[in-house]
Protein backbone atom coordinates (compact mmCIF):
# COMPACT_ATOMS: atom_id res chain seq x y z
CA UNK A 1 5.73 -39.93 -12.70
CA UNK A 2 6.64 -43.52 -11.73
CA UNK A 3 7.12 -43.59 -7.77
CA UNK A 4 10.15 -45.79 -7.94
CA UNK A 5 11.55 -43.33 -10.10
CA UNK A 6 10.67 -40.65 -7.98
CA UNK A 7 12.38 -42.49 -4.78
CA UNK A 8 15.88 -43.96 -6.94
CA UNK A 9 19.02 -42.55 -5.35
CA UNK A 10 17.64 -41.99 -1.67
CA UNK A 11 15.87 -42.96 0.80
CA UNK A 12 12.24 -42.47 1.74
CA UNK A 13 13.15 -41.40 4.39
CA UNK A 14 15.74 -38.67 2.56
CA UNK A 15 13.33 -37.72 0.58
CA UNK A 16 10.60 -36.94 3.46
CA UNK A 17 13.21 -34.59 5.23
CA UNK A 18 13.70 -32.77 2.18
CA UNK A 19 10.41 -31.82 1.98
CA UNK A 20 9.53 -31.04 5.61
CA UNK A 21 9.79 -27.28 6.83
CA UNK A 22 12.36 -25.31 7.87
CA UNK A 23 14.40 -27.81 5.51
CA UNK A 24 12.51 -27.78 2.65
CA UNK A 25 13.30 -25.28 -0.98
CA UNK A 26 9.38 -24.16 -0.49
CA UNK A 27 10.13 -23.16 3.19
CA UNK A 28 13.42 -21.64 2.58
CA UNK A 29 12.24 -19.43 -0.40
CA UNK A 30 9.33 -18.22 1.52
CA UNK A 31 11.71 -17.26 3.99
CA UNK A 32 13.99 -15.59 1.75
CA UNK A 33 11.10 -13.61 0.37
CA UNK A 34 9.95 -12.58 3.56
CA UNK A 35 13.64 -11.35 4.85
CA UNK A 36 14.11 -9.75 1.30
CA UNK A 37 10.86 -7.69 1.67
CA UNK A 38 11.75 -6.75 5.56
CA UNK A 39 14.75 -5.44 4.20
CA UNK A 40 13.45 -3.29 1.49
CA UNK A 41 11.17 -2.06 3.39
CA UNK A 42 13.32 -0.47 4.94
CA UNK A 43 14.31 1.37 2.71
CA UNK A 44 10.69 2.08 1.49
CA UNK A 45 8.96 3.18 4.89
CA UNK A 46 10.59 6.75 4.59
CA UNK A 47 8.89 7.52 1.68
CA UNK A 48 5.32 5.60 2.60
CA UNK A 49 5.71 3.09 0.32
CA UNK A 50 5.71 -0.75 0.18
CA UNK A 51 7.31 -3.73 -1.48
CA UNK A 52 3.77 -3.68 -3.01
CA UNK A 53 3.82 0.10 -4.02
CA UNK A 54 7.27 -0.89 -5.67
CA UNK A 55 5.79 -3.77 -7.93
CA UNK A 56 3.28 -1.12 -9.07
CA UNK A 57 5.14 1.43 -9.71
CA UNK A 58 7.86 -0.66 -11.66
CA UNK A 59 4.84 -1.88 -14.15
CA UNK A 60 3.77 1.49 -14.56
CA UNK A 61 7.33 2.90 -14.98
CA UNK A 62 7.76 0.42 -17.65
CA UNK A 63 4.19 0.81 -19.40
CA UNK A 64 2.19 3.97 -17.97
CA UNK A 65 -1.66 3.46 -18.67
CA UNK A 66 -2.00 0.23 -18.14
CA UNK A 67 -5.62 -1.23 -17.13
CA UNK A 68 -6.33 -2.26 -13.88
CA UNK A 69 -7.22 -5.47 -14.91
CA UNK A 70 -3.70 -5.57 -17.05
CA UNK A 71 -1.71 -4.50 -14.42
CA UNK A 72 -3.53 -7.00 -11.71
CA UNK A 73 -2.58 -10.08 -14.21
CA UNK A 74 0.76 -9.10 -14.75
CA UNK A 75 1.50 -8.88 -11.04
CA UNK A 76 -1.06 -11.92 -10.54
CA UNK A 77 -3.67 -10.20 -7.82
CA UNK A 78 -6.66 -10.38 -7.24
CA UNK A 79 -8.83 -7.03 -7.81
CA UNK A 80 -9.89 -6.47 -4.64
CA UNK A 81 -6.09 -6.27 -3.19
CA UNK A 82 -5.51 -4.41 -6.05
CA UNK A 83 -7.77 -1.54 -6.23
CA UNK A 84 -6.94 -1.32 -2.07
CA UNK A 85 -3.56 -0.30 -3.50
CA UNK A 86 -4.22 2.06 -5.73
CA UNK A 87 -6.73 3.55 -3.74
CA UNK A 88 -3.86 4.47 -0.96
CA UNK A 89 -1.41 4.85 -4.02
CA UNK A 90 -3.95 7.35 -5.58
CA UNK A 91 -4.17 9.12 -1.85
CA UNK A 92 -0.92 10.13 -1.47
CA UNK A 93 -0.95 11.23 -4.92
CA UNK A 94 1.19 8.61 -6.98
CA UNK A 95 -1.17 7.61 -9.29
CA UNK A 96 -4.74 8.40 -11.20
CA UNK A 97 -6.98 6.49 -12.72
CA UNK A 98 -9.22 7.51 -15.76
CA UNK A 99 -11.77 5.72 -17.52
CA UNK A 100 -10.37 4.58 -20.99
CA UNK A 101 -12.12 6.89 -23.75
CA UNK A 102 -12.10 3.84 -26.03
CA UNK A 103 -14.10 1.79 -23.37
CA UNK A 104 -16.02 3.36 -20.20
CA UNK A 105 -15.86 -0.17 -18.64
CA UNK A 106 -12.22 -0.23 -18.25
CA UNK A 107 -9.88 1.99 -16.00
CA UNK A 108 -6.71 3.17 -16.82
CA UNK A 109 -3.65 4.06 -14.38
CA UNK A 110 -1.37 6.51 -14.83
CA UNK A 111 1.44 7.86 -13.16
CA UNK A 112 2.01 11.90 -11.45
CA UNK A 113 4.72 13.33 -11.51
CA UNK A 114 5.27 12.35 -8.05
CA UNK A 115 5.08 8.85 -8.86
CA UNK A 116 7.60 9.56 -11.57
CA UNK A 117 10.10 11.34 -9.47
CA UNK A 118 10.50 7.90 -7.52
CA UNK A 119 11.77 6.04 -10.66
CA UNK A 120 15.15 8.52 -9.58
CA UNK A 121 15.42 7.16 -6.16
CA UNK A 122 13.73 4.02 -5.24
CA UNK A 123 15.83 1.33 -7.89
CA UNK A 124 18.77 2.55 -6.07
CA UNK A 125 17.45 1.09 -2.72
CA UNK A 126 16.34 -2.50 -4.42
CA UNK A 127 19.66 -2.72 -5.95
CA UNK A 128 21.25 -1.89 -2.34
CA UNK A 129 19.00 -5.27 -1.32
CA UNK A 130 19.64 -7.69 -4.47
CA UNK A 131 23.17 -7.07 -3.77
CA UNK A 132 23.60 -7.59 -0.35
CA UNK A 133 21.04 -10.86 -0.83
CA UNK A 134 23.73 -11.65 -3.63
CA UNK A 135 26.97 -11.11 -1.86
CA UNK A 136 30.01 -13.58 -2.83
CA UNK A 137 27.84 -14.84 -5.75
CA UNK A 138 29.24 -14.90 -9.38
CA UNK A 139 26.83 -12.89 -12.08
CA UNK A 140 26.51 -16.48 -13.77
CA UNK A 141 25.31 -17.89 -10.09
CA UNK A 142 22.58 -14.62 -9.67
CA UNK A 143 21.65 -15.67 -13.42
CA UNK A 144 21.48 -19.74 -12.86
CA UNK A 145 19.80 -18.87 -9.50
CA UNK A 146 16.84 -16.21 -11.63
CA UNK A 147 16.40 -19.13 -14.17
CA UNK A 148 15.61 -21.82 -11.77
CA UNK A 149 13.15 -19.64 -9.98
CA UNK A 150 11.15 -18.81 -12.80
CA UNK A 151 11.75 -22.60 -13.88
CA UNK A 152 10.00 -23.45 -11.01
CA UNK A 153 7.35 -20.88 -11.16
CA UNK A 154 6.39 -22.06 -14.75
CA UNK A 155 6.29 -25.80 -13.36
CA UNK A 156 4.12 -25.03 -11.21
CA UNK A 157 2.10 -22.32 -12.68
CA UNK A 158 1.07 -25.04 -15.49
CA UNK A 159 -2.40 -27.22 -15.34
């Protein structure tokens, strides 16, 4: 990108507070993401669960069996976080794992029936949070608002 480009319209000095924290988009998303997973939690800690717990739990409602190395790129973690997870996850007896039949090498996780019987309570609570986090916004602002976040994740998520 062409700097003078970059700078047209404003000032450099525009631009630099822009960027700088607690101003910036970065800063103020983090932020958001932090107060949005204080507040679900919440709602999770009676149960003893996380907003981690929840990620799982939604990939697994949605595809049950997934491999652990499936289910670690779709949520984008690293293994070792990972299998910390599902250790505690397999502990209070949400999950098992099994060794794929097809392929010894590769572990499978699967829901109980306890980790089932959360699908019936725990959506309620993250809707409770997306729509207080949403208040006084139009469903074409929540929808503009999702598309520019994953705009921006796929920006910078490329090489």
């Amino acid at each position: 990108m062409n700097v003078m480009n970059f700078y047209s319209g404003s000032s450099l000095l525009q631009r630099w507070q822009a960027v700088k924290a607690p101003y910036s988009v970065g800063y103020r998303i983090k932020l958001l993401s932090q107060l949005l997973s204080r507040r679900f939690q919440e709602y999770l800690e009676p149960h003893g669960l996380t907003p981690f717990h929840w990620v799982v739990l939604c990939c697994l409602w949605e595809q049950d069996g997934l491999a652990t190395c499936a289910l670690g790129d779709h949520l984008q973690q690293v293994g070792g976080t990972l299998t910390g997870v599902l250790d505690r996850m397999e502990e209070r007896g949400l999950v098992r794992r099994e060794r794929d039949p097809q392929d010894r090498r590769i572990w499978r996780i699967w829901l109980t029936d306890a980790g089932r019987e959360l699908e019936q309570i725990l959506p309620g609570y993250a809707t409770q949070v997306h729509e207080q986090a949403f208040q006084g916004r139009s469903d074409a602002e929540r929808r503009l608002m999702s598309e520019w976040v994953d705009q921006m994740i796929a920006n910078l998520s490329e090489s």
